[in-house]
N, C-alpha and C. Protein backbone atom coordinates (compact mmCIF):
# COMPACT_ATOMS: atom_id res chain seq x y z
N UNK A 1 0.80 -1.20 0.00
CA UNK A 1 0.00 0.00 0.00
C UNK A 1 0.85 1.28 0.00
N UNK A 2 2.23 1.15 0.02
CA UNK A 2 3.26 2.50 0.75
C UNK A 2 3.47 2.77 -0.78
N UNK A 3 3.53 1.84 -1.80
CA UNK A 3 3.63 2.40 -3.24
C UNK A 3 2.98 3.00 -3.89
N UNK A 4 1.20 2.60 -3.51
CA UNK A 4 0.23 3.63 -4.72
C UNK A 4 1.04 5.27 -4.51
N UNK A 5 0.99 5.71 -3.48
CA UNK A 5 1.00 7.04 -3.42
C UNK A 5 2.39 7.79 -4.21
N UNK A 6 3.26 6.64 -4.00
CA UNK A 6 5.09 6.79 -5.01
C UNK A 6 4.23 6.94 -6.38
N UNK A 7 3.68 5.66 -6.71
CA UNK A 7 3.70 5.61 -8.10
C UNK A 7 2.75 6.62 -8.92
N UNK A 8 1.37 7.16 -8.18
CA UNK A 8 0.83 8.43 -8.00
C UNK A 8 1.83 9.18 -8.76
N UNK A 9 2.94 9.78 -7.85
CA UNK A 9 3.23 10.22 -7.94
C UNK A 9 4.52 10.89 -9.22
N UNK A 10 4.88 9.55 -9.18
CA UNK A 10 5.60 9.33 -10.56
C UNK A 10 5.02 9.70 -11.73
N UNK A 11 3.91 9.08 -11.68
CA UNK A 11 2.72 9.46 -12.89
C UNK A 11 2.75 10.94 -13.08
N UNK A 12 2.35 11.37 -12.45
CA UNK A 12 1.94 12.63 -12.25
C UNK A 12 3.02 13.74 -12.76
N UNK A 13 4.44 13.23 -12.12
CA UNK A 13 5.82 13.72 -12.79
C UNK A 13 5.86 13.69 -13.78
N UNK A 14 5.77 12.50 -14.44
CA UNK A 14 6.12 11.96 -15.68
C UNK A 14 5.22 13.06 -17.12
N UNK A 15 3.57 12.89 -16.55
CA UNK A 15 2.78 14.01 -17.45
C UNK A 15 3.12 15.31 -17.52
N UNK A 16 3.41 15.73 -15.98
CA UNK A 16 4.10 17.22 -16.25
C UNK A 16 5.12 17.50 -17.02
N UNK A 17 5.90 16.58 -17.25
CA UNK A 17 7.21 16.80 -17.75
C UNK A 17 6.91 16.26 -19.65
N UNK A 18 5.89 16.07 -19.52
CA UNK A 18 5.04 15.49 -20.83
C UNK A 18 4.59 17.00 -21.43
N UNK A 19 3.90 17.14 -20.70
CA UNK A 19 3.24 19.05 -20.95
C UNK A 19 4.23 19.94 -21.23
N UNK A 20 5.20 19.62 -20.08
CA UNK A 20 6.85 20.60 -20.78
C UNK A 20 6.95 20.81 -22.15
N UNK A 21 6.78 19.13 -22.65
CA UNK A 21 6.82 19.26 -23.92
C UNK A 21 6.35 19.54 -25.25
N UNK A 22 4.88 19.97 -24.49
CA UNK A 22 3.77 19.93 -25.20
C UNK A 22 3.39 21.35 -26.76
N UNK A 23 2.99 21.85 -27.06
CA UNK A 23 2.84 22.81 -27.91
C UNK A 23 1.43 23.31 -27.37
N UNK A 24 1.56 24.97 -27.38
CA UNK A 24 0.44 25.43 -26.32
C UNK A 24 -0.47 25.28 -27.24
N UNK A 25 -1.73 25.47 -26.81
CA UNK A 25 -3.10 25.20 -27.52
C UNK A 25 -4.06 26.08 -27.04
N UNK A 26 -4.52 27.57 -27.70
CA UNK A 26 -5.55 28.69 -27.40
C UNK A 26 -6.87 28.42 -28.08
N UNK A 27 -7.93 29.01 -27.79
CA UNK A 27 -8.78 29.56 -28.52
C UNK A 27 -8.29 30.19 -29.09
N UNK A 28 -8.98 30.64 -30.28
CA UNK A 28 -8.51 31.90 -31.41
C UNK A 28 -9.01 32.93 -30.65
N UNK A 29 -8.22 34.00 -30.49
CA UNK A 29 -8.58 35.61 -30.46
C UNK A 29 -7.94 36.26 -30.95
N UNK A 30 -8.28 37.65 -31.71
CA UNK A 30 -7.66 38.02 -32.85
C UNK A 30 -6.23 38.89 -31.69
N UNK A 31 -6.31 39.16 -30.66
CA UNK A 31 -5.29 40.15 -29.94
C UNK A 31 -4.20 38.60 -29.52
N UNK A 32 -4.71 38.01 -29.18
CA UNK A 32 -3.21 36.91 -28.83
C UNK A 32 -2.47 36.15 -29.85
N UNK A 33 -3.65 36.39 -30.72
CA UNK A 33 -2.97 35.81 -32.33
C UNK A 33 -1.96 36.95 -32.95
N UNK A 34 -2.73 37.82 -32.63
CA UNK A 34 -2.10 39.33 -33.24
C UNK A 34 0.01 39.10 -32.40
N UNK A 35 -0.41 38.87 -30.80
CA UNK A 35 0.54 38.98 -30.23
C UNK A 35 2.05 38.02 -30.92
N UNK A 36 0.77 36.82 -30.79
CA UNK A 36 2.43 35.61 -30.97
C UNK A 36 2.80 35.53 -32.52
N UNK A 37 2.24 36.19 -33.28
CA UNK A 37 2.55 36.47 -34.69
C UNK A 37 3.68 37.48 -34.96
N UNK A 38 3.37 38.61 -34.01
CA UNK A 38 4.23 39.98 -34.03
C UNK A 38 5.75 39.15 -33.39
N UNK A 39 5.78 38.23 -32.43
CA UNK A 39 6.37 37.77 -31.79
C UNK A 39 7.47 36.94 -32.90
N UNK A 40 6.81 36.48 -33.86
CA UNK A 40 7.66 35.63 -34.80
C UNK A 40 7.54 34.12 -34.67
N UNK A 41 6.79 33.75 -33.14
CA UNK A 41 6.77 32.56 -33.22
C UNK A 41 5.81 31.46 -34.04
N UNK A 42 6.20 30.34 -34.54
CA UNK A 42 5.89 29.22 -34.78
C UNK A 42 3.93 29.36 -34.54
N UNK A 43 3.61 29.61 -35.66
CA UNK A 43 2.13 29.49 -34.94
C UNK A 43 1.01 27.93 -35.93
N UNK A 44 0.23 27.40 -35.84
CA UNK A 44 -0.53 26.80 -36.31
C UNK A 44 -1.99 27.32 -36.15
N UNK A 45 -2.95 27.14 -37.13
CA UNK A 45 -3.95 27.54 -37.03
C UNK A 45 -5.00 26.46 -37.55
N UNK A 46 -6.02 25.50 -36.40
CA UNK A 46 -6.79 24.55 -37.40
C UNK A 46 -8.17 25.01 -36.71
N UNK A 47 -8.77 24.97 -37.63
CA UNK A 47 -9.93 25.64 -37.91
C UNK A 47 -11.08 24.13 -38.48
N UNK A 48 -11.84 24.07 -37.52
CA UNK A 48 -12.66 22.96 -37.06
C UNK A 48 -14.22 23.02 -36.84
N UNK A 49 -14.77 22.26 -37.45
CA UNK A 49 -16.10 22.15 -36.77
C UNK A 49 -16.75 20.95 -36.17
N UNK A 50 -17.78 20.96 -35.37
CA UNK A 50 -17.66 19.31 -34.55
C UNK A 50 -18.03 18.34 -35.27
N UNK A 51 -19.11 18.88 -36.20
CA UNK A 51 -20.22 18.11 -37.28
C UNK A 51 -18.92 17.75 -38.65
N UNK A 52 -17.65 18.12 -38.50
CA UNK A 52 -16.97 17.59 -39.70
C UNK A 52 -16.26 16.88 -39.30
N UNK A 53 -16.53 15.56 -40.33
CA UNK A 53 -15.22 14.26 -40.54
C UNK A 53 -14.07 14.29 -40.17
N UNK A 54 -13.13 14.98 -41.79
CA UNK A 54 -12.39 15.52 -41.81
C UNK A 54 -11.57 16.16 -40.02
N UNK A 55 -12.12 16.91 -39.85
CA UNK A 55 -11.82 17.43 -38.51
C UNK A 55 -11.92 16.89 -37.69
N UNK A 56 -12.55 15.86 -37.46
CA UNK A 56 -12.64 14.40 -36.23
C UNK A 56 -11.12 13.74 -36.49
N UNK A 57 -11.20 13.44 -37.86
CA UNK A 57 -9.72 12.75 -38.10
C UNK A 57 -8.57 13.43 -37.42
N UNK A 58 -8.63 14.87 -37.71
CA UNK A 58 -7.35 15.55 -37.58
C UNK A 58 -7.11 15.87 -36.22
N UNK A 59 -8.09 16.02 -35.53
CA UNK A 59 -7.40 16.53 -34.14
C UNK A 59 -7.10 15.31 -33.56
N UNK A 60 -6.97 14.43 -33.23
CA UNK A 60 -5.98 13.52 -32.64
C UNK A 60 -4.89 13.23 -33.33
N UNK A 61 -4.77 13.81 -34.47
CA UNK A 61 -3.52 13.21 -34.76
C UNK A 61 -2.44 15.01 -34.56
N UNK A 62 -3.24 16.31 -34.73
CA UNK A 62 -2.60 17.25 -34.39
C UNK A 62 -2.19 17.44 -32.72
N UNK A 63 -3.00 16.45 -31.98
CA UNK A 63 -3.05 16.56 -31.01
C UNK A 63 -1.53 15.98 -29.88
N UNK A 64 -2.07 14.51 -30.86
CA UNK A 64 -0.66 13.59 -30.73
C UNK A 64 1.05 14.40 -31.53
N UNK A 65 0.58 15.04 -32.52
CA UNK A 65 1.90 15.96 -33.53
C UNK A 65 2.43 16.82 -32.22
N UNK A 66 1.62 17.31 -31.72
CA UNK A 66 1.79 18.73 -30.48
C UNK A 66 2.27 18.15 -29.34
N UNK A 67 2.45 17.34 -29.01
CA UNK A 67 2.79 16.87 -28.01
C UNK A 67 4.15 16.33 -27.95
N UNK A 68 4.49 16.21 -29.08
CA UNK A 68 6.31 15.99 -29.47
C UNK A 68 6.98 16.97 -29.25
N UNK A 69 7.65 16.22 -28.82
CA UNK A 69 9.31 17.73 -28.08
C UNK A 69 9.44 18.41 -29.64
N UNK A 70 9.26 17.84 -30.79
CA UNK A 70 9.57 18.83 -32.15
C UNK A 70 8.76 20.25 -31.75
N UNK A 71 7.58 20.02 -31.31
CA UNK A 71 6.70 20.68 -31.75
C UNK A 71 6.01 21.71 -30.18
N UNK A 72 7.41 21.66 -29.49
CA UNK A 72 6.99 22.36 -28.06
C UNK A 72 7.01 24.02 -28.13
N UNK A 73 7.72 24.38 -29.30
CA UNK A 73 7.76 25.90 -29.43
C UNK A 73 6.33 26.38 -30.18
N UNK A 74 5.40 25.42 -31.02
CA UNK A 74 4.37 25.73 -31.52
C UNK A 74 3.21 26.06 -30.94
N UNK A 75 2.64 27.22 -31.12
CA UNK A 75 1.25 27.71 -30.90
C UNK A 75 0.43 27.03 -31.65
N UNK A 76 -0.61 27.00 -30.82
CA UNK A 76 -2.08 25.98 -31.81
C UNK A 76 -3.11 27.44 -31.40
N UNK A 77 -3.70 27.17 -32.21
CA UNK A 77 -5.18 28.13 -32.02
C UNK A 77 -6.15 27.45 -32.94
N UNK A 78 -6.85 26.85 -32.58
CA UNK A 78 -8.33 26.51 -32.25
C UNK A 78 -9.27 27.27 -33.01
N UNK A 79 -10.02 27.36 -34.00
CA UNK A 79 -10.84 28.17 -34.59
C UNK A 79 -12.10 27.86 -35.02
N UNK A 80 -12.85 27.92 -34.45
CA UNK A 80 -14.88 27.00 -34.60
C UNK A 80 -14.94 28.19 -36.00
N UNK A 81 -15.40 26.98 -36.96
CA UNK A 81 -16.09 27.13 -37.83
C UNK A 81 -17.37 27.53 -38.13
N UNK A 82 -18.01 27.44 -36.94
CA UNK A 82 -19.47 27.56 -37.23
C UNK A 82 -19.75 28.68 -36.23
N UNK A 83 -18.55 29.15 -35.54
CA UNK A 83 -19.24 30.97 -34.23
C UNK A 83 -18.08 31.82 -34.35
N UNK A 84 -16.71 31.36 -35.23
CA UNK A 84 -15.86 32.31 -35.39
C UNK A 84 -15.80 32.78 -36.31
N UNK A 85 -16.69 33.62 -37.32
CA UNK A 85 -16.73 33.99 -38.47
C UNK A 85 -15.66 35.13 -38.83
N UNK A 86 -15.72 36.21 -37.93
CA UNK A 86 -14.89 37.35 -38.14
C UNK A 86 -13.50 36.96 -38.38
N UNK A 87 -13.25 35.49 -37.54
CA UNK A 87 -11.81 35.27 -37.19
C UNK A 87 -11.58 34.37 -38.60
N UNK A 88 -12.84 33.82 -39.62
CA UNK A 88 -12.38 33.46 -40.33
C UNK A 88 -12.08 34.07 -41.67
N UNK A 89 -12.48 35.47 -41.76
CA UNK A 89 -12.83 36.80 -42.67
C UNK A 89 -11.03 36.96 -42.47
N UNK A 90 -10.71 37.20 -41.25
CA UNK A 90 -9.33 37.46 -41.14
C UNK A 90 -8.52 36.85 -41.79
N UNK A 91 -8.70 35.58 -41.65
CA UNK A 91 -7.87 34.33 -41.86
C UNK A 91 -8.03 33.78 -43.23
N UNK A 92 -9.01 34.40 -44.08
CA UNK A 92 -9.50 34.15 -45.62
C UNK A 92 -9.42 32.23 -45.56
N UNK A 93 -10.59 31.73 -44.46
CA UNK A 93 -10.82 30.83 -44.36
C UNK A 93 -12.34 30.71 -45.36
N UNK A 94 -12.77 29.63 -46.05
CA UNK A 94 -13.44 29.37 -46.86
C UNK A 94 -14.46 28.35 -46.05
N UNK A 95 -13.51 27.11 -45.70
CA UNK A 95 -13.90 26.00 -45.28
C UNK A 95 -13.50 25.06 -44.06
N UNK A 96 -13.81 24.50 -43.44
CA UNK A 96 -13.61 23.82 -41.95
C UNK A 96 -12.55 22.65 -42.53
N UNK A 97 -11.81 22.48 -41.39
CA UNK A 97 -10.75 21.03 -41.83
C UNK A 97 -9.65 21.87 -42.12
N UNK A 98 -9.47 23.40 -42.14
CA UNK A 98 -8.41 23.82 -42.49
C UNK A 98 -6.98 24.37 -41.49
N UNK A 99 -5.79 24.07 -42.50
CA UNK A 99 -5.12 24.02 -41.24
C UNK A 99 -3.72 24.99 -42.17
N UNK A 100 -3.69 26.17 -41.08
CA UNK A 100 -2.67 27.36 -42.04
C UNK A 100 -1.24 27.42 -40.79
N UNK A 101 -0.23 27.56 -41.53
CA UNK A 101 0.92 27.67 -40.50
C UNK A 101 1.83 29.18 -40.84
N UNK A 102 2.16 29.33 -39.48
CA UNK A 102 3.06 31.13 -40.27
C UNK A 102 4.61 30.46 -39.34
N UNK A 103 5.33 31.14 -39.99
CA UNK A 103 6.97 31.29 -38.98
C UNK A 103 7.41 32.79 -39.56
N UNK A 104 8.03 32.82 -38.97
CA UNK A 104 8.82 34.39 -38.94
C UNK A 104 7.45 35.68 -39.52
N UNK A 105 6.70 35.52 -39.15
CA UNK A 105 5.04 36.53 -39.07
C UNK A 105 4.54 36.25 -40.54
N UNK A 106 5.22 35.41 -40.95
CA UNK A 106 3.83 35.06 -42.54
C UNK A 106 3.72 33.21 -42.64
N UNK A 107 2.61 33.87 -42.92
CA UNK A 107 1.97 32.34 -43.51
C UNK A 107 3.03 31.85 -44.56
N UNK A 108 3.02 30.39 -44.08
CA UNK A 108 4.13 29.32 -45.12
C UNK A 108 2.99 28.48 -45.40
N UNK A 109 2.62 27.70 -45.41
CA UNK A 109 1.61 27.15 -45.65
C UNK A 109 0.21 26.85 -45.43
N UNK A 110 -0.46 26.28 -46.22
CA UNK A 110 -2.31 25.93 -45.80
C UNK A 110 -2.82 24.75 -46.57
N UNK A 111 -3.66 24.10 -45.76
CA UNK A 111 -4.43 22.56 -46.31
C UNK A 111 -5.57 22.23 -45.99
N UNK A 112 -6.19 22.10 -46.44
CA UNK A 112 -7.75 21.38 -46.70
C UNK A 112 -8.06 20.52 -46.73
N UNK A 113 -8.71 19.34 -45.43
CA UNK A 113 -9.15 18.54 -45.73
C UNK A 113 -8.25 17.14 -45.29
N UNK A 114 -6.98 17.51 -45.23
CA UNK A 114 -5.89 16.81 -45.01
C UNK A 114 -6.08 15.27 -43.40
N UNK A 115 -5.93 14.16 -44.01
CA UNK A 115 -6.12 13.37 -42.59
C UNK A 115 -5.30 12.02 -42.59
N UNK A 116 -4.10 12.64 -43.21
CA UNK A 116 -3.32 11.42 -42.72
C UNK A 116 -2.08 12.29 -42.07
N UNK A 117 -1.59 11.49 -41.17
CA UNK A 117 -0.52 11.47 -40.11
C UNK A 117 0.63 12.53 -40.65
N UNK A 118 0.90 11.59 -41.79
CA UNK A 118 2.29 12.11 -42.56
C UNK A 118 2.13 13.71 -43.42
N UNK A 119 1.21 13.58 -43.91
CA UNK A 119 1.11 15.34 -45.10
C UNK A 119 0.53 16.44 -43.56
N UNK A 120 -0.39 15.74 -42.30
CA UNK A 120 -0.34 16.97 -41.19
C UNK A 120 1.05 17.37 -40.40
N UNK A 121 1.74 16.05 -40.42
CA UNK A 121 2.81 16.51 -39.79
C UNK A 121 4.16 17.55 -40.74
N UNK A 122 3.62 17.09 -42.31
CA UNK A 122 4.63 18.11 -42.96
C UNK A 122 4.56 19.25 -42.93
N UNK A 123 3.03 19.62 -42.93
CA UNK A 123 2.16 21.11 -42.84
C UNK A 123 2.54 21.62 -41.42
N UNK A 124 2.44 21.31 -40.65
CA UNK A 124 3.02 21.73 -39.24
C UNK A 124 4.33 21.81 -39.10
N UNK A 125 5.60 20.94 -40.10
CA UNK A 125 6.59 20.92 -39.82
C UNK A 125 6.90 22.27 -40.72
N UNK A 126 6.37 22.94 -41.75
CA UNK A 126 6.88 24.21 -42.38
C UNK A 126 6.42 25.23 -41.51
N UNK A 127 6.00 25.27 -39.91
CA UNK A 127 6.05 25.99 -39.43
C UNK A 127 7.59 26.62 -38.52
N UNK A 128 7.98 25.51 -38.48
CA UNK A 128 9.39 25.28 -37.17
C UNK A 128 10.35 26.04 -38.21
């Protein structure tokens, strides 16, 4: 019984130090987007709705991508398709499933629709 509370505890280490590694993950707002853009950093942008496929596929696997020490300097922002309209006027978003990346304050790339492992992780990797 003197171990649950060790191994508790271990666990618990182990995730934090998991999150260390993690890549942060916001809601979209146009002032913190504004911020970490001006900033230069690494940003991702996937833009989702609940009712789409496509977008079921992708967030576990962007989810699992973000969580790699590659990918600990990356911003995620989160963007509902169906109540963030303004944010998608900004973003000259068309359609849900989409996923745009900037480095050094401009957009490098954008994809549509995209749900395998390998072409999300390339799209995210022209962010770094």
């Amino acid at each position: 019984m003197k171990f649950r509370p060790m191994i508790l505890a271990a666990v618990l280490v182990t995730l934090g130090a998991l999150h260390a590694f993690a890549a942060e993950r916001l809601t979209y707002e146009p002032k913190a987007f504004a911020a970490v853009l001006a900033e230069g950093k690494p940003i991702l942008v996937h833009v989702t709705a609940p009712w789409c496929l496509e977008c079921r596929a992708q967030k576990p696997i962007v989810a699992a991508l973000a969580a790699e020490p590659e990918f600990k300097n990356l911003t995620i922002f989160d963007v509902d398709f169906d109540t963030q309209k303004a944010a998608l006027r900004q973003l000259r978003v068309q359609t849900q499933s989409t996923l745009i990346v900037f480095k050094d304050k401009a957009e490098v790339g954008r994809a549509v629709g995209i749900t395998k492992r390998d072409a999300i992780e390339a799209v995210m990797k022209k962010a770094l």
